[in-house]
PDB file of N, CA and C in Angstrom:
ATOM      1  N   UNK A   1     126.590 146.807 125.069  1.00  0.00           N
ATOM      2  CA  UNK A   1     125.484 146.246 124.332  1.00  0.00           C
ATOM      3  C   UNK A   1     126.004 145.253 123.301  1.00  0.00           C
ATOM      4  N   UNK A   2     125.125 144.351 123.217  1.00  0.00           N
ATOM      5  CA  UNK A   2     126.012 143.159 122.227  1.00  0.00           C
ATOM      6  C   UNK A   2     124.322 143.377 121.137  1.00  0.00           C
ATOM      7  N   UNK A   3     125.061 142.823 119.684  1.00  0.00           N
ATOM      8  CA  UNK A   3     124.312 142.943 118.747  1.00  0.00           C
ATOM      9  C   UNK A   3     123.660 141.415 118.616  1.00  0.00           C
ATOM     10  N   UNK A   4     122.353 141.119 118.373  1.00  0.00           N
ATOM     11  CA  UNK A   4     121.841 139.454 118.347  1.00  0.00           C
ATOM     12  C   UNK A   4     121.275 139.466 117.611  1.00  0.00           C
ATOM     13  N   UNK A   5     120.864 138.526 117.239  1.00  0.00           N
ATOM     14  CA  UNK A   5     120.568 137.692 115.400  1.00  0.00           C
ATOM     15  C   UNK A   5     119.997 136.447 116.344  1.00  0.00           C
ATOM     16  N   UNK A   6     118.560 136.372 115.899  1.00  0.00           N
ATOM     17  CA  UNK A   6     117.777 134.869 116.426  1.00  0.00           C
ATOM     18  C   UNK A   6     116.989 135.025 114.912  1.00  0.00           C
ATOM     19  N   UNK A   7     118.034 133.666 113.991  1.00  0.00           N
ATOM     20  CA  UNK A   7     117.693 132.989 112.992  1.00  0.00           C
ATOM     21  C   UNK A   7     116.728 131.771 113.325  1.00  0.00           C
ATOM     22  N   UNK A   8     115.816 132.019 112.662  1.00  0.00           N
ATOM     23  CA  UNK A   8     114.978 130.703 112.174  1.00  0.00           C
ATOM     24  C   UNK A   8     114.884 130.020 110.785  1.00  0.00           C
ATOM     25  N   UNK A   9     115.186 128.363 110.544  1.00  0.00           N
ATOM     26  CA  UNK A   9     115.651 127.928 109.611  1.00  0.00           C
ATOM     27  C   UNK A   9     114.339 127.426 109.726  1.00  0.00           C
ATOM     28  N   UNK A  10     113.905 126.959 108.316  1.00  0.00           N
ATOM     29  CA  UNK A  10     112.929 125.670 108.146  1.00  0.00           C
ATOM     30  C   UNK A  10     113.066 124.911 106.943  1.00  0.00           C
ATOM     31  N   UNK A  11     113.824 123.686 107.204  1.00  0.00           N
ATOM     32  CA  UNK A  11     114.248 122.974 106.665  1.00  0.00           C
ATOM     33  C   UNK A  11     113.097 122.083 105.689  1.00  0.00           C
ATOM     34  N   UNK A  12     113.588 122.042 104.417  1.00  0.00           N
ATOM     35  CA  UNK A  12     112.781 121.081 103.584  1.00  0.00           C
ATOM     36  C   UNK A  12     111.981 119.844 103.760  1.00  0.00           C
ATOM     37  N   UNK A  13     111.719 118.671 104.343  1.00  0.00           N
ATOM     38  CA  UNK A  13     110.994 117.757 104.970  1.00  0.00           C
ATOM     39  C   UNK A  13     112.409 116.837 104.100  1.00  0.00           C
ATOM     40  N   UNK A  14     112.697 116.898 102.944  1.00  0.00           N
ATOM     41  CA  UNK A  14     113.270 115.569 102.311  1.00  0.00           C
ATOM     42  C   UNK A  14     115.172 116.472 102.900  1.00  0.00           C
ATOM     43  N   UNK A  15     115.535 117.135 103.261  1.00  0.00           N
ATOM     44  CA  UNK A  15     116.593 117.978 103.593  1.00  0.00           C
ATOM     45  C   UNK A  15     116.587 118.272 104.868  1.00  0.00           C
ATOM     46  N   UNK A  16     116.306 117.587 105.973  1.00  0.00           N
ATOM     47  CA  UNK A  16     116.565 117.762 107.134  1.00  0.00           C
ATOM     48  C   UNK A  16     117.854 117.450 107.738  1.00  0.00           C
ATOM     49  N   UNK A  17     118.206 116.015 107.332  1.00  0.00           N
ATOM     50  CA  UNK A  17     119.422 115.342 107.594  1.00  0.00           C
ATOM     51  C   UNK A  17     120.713 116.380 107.295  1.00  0.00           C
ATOM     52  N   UNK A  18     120.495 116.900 105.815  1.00  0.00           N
ATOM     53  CA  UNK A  18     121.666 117.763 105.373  1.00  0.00           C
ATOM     54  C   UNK A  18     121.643 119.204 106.153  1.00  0.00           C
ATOM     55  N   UNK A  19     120.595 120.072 106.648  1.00  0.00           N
ATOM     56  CA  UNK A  19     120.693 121.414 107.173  1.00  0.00           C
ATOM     57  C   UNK A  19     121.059 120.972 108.335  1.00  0.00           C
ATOM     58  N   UNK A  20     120.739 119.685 108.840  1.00  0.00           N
ATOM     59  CA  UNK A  20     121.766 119.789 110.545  1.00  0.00           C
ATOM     60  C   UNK A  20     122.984 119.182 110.206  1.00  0.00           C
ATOM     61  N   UNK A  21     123.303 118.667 109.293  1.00  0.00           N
ATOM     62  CA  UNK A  21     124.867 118.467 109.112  1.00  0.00           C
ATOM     63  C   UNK A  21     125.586 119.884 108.947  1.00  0.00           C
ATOM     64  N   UNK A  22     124.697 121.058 108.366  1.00  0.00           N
ATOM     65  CA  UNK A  22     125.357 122.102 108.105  1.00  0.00           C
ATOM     66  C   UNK A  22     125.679 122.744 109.343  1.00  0.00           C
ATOM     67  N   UNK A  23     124.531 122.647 109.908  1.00  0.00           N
ATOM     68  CA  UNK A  23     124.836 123.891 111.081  1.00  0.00           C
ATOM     69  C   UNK A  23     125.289 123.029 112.177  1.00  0.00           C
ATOM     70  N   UNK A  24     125.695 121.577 111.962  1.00  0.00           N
ATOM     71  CA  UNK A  24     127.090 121.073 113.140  1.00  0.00           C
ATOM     72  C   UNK A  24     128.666 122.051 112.246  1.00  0.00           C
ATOM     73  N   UNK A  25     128.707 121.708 110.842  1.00  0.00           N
ATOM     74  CA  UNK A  25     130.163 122.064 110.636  1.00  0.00           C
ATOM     75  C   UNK A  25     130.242 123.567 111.023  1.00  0.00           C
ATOM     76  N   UNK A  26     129.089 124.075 110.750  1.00  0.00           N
ATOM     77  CA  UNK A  26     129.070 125.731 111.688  1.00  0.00           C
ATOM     78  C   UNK A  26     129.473 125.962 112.622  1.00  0.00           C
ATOM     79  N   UNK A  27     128.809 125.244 113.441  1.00  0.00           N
ATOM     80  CA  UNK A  27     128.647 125.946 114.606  1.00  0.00           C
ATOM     81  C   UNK A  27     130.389 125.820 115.400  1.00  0.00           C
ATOM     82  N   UNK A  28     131.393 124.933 115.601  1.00  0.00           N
ATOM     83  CA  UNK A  28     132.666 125.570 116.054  1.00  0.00           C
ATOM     84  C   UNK A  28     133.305 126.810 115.356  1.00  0.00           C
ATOM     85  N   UNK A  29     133.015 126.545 114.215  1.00  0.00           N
ATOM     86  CA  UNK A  29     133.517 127.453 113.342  1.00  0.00           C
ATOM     87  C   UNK A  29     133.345 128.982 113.607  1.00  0.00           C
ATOM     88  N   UNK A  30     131.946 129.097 113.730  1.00  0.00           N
ATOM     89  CA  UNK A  30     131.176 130.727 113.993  1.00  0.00           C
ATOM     90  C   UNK A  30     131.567 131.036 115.361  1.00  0.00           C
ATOM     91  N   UNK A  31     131.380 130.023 116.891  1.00  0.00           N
ATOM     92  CA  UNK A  31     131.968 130.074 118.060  1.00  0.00           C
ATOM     93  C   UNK A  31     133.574 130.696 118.222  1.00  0.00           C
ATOM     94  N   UNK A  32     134.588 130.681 116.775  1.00  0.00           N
ATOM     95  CA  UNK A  32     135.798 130.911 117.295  1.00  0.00           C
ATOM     96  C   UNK A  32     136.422 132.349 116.592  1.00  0.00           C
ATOM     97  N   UNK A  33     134.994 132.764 115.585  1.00  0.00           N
ATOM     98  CA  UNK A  33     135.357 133.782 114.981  1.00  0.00           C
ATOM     99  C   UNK A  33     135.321 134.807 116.141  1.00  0.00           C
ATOM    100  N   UNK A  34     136.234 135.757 115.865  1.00  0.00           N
ATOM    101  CA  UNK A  34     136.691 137.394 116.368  1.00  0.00           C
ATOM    102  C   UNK A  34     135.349 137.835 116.830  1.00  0.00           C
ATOM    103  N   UNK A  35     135.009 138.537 117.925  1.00  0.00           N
ATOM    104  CA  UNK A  35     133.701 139.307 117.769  1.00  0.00           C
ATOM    105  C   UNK A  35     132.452 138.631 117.898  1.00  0.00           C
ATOM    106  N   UNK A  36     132.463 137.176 118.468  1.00  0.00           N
ATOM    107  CA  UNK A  36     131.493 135.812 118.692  1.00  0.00           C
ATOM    108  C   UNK A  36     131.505 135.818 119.848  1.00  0.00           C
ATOM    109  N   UNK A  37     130.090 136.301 120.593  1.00  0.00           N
ATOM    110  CA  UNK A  37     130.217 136.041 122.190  1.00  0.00           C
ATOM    111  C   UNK A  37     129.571 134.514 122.392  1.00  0.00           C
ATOM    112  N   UNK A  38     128.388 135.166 121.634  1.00  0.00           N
ATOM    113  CA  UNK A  38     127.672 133.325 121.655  1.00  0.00           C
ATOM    114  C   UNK A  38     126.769 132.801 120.331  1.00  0.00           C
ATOM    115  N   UNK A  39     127.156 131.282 120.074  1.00  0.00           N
ATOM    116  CA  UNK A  39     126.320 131.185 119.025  1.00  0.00           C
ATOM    117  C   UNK A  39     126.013 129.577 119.364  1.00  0.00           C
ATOM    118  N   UNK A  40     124.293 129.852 119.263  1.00  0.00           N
ATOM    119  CA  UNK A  40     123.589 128.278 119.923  1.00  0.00           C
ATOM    120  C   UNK A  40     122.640 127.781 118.887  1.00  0.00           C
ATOM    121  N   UNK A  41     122.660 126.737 118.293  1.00  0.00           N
ATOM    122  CA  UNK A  41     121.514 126.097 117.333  1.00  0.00           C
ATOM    123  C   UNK A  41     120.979 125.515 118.630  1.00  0.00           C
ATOM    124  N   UNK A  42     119.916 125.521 117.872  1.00  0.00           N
ATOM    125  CA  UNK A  42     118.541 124.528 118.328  1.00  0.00           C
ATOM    126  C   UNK A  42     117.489 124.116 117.775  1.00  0.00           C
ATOM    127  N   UNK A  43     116.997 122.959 118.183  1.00  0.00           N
ATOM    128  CA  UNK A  43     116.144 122.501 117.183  1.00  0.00           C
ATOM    129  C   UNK A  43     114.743 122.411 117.883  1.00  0.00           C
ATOM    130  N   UNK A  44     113.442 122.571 117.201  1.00  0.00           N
ATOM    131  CA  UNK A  44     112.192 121.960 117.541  1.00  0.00           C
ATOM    132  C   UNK A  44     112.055 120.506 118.034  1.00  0.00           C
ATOM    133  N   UNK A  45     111.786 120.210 119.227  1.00  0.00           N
ATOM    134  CA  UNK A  45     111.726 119.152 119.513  1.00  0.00           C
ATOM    135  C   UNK A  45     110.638 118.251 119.208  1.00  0.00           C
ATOM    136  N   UNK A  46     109.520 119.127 118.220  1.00  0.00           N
ATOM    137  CA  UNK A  46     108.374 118.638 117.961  1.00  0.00           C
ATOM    138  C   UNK A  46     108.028 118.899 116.119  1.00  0.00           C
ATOM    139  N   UNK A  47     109.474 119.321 116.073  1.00  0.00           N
ATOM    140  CA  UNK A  47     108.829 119.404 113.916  1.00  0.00           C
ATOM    141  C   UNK A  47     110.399 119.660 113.937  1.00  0.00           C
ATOM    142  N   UNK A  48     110.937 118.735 113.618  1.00  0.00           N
ATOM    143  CA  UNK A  48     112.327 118.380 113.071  1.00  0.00           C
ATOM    144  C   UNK A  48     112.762 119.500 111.816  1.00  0.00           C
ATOM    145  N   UNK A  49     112.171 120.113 110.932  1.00  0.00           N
ATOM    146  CA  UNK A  49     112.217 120.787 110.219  1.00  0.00           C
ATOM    147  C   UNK A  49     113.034 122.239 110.764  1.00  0.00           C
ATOM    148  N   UNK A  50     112.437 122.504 112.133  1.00  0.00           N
ATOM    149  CA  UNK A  50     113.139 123.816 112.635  1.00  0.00           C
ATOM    150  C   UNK A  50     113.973 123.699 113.244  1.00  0.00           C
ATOM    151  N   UNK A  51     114.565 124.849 112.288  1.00  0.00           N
ATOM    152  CA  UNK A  51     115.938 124.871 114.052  1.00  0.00           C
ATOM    153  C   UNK A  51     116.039 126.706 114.137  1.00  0.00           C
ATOM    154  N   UNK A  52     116.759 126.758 115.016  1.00  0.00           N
ATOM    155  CA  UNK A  52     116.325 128.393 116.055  1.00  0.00           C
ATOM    156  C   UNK A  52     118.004 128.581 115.769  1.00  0.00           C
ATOM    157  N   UNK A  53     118.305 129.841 115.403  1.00  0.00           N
ATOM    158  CA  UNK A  53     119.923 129.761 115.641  1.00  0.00           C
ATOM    159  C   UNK A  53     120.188 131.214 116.372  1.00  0.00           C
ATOM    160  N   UNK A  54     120.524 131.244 117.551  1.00  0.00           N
ATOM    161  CA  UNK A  54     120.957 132.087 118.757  1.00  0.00           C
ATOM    162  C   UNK A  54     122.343 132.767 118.627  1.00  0.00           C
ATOM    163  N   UNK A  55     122.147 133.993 118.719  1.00  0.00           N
ATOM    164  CA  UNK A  55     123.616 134.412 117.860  1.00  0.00           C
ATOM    165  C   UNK A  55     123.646 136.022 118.519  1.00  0.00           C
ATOM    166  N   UNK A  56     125.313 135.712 119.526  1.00  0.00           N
ATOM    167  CA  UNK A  56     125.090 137.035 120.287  1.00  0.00           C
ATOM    168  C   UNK A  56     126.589 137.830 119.768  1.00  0.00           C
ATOM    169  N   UNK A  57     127.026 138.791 119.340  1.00  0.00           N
ATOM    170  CA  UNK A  57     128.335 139.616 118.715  1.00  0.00           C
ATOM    171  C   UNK A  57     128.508 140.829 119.357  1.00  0.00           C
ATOM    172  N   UNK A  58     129.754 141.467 119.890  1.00  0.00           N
ATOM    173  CA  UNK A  58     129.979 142.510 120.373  1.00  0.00           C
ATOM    174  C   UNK A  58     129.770 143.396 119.604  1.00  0.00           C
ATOM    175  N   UNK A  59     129.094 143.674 118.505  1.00  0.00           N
ATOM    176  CA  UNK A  59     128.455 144.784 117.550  1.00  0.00           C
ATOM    177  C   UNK A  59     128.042 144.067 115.662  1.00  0.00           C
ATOM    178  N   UNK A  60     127.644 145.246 115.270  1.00  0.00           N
ATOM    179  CA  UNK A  60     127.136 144.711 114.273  1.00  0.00           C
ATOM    180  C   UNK A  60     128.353 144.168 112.829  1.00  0.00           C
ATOM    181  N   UNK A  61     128.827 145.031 113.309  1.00  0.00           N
ATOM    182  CA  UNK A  61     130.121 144.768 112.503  1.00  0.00           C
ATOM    183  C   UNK A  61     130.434 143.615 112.196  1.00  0.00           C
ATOM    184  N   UNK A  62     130.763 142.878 113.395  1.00  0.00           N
ATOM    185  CA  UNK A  62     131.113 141.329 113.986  1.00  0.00           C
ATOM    186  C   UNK A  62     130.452 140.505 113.410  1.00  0.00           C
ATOM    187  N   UNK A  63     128.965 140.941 113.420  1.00  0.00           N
ATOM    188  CA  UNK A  63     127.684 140.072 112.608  1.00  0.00           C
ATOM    189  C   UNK A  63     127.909 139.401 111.067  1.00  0.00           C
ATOM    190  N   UNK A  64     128.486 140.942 110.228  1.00  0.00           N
ATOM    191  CA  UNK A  64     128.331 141.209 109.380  1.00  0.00           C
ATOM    192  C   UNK A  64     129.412 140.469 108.790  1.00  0.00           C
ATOM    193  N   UNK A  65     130.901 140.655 109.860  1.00  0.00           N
ATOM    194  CA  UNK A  65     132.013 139.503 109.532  1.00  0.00           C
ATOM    195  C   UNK A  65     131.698 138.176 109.143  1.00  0.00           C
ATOM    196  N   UNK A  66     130.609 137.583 109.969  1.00  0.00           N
ATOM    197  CA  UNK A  66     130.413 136.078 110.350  1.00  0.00           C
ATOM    198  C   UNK A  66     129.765 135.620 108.523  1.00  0.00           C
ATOM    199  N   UNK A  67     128.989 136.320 107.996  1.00  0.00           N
ATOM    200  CA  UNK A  67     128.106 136.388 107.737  1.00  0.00           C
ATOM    201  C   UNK A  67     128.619 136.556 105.798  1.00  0.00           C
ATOM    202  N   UNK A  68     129.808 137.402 106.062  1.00  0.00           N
ATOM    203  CA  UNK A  68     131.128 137.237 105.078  1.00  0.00           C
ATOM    204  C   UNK A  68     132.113 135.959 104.864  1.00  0.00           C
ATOM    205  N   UNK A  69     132.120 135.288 106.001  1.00  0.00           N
ATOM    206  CA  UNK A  69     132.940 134.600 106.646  1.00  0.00           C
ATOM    207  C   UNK A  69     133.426 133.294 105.378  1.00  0.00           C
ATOM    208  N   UNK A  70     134.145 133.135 105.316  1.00  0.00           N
ATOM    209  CA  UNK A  70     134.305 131.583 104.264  1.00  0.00           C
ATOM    210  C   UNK A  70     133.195 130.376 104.401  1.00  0.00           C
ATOM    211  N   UNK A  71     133.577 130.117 105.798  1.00  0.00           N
ATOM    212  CA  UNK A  71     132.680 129.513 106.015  1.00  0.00           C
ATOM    213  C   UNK A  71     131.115 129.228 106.160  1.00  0.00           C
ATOM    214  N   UNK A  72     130.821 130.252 106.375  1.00  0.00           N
ATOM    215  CA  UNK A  72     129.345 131.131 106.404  1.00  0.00           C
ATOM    216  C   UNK A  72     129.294 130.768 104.567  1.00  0.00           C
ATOM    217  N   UNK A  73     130.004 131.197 103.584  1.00  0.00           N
ATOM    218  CA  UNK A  73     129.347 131.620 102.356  1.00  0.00           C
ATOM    219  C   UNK A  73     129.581 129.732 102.293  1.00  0.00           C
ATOM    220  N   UNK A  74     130.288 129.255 102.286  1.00  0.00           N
ATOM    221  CA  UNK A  74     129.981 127.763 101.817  1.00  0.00           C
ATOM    222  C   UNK A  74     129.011 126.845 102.683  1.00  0.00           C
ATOM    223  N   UNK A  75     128.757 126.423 103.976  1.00  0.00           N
ATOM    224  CA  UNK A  75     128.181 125.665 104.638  1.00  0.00           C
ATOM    225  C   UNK A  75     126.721 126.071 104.784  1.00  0.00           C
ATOM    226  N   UNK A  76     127.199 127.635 104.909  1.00  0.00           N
ATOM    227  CA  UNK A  76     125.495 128.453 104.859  1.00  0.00           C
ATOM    228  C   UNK A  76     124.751 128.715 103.449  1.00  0.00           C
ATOM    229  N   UNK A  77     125.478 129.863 102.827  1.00  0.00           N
ATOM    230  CA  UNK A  77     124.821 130.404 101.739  1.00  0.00           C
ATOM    231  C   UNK A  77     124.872 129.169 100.790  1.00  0.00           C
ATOM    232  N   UNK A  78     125.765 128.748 100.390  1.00  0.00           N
ATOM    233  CA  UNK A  78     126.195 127.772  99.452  1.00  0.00           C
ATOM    234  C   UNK A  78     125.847 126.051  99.448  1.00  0.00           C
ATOM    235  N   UNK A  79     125.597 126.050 100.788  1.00  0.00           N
ATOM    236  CA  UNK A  79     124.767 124.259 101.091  1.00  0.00           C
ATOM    237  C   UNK A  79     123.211 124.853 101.772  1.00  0.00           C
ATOM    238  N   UNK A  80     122.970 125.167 103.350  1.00  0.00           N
ATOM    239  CA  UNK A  80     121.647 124.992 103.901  1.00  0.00           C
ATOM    240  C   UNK A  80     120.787 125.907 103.645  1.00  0.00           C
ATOM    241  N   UNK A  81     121.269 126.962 103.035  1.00  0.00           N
ATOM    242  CA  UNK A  81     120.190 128.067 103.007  1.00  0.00           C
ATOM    243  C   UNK A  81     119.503 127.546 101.424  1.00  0.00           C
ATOM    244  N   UNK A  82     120.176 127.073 100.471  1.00  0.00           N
ATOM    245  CA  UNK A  82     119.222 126.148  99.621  1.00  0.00           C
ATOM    246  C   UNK A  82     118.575 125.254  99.970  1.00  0.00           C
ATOM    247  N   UNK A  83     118.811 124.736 101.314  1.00  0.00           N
ATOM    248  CA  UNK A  83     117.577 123.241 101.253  1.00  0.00           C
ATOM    249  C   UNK A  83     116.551 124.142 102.434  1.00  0.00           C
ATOM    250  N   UNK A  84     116.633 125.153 102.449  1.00  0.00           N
ATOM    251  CA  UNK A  84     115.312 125.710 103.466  1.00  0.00           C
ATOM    252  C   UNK A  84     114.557 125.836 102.274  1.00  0.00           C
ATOM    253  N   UNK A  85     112.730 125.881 103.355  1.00  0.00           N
ATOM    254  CA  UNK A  85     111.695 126.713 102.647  1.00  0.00           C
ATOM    255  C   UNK A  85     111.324 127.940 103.157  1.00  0.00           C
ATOM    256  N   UNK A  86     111.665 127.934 104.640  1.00  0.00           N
ATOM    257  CA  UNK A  86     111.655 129.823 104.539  1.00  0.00           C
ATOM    258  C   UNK A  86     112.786 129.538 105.815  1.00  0.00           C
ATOM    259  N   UNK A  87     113.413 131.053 105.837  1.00  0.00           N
ATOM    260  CA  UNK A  87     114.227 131.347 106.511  1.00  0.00           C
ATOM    261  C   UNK A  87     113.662 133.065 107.239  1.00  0.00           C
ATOM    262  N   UNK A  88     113.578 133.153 108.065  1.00  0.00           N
ATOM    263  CA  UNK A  88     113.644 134.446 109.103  1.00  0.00           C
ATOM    264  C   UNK A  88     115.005 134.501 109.763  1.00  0.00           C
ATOM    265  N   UNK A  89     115.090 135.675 110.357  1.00  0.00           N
ATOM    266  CA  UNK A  89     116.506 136.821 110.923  1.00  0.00           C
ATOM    267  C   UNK A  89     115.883 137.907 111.569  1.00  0.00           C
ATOM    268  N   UNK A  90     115.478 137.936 112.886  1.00  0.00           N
ATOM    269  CA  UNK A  90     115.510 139.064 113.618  1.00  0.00           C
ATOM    270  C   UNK A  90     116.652 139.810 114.288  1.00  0.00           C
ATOM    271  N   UNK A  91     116.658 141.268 114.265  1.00  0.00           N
ATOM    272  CA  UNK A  91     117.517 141.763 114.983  1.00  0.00           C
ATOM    273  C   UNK A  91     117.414 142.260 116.010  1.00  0.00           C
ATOM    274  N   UNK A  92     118.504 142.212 117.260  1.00  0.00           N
ATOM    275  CA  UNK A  92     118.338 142.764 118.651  1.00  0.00           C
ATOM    276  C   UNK A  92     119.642 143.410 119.089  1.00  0.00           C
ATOM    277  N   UNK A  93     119.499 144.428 120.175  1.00  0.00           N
ATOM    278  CA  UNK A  93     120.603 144.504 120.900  1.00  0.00           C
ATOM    279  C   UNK A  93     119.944 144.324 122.037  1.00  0.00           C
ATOM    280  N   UNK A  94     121.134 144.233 123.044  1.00  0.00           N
ATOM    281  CA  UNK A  94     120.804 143.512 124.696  1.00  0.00           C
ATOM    282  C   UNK A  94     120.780 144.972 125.071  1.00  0.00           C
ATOM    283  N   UNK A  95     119.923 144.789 126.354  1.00  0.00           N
ATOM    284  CA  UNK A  95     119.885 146.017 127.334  1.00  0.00           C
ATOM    285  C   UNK A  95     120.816 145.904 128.481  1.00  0.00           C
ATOM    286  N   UNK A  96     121.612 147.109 128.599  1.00  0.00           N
ATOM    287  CA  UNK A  96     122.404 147.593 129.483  1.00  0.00           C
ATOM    288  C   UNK A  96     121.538 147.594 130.742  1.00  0.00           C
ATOM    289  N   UNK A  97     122.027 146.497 131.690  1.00  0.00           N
ATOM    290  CA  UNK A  97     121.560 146.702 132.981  1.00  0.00           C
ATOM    291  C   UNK A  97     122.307 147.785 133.979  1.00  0.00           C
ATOM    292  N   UNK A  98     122.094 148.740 134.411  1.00  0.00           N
ATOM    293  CA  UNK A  98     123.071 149.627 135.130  1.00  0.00           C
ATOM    294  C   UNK A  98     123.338 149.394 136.371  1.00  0.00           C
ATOM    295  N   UNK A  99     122.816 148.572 136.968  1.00  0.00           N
ATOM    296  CA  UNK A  99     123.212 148.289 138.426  1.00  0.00           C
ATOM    297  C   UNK A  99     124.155 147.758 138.457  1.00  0.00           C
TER     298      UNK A  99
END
């Protein structure tokens, strides 16, 4: 079972430019950490403001690393998560197919 995180950002209208600069310097970064199976931004193709961030970890632990991470506290906590107006974080685990 892998642990998933489907973040939704919504970016400021005058701060759009800067939250996707953030989550480009992210995203290799979070891809090469320990415990990163998959991690995918995406954006609304119809309100520039959103972006979707897809985020799959071999447990929660892993999550919780990323999330500690240097990089995470500066590019995330410390630049884009100030220019949002709301931010959501759901949590999932994947289902074990047994066949």
């Amino acid at each position: 079972m892998a642990y998933v995180v489907a973040a939704k950002w919504i970016a400021k209208p005058d701060e759009i430019d800067e939250v996707a600069r953030c989550v480009a310097l992210m995203t290799p970064l979070s891809r090469a950490e320990p415990g990163m199976i998959q991690y995918q931004p995406h954006r609304d193709p119809e309100d520039p403001t959103v972006f979707y961030i897809y985020e799959q970890y071999v447990d929660e632990a892993a999550y919780k690393a990323h999330v500690d991470s240097p990089h995470f506290q500066e590019h995330g906590f410390g630049d884009a998560i100030p220019r949002l107006s709301a931010r959501e974080r759901t949590f999932y685990t994947t289902i074990h197919d047994p066949s």
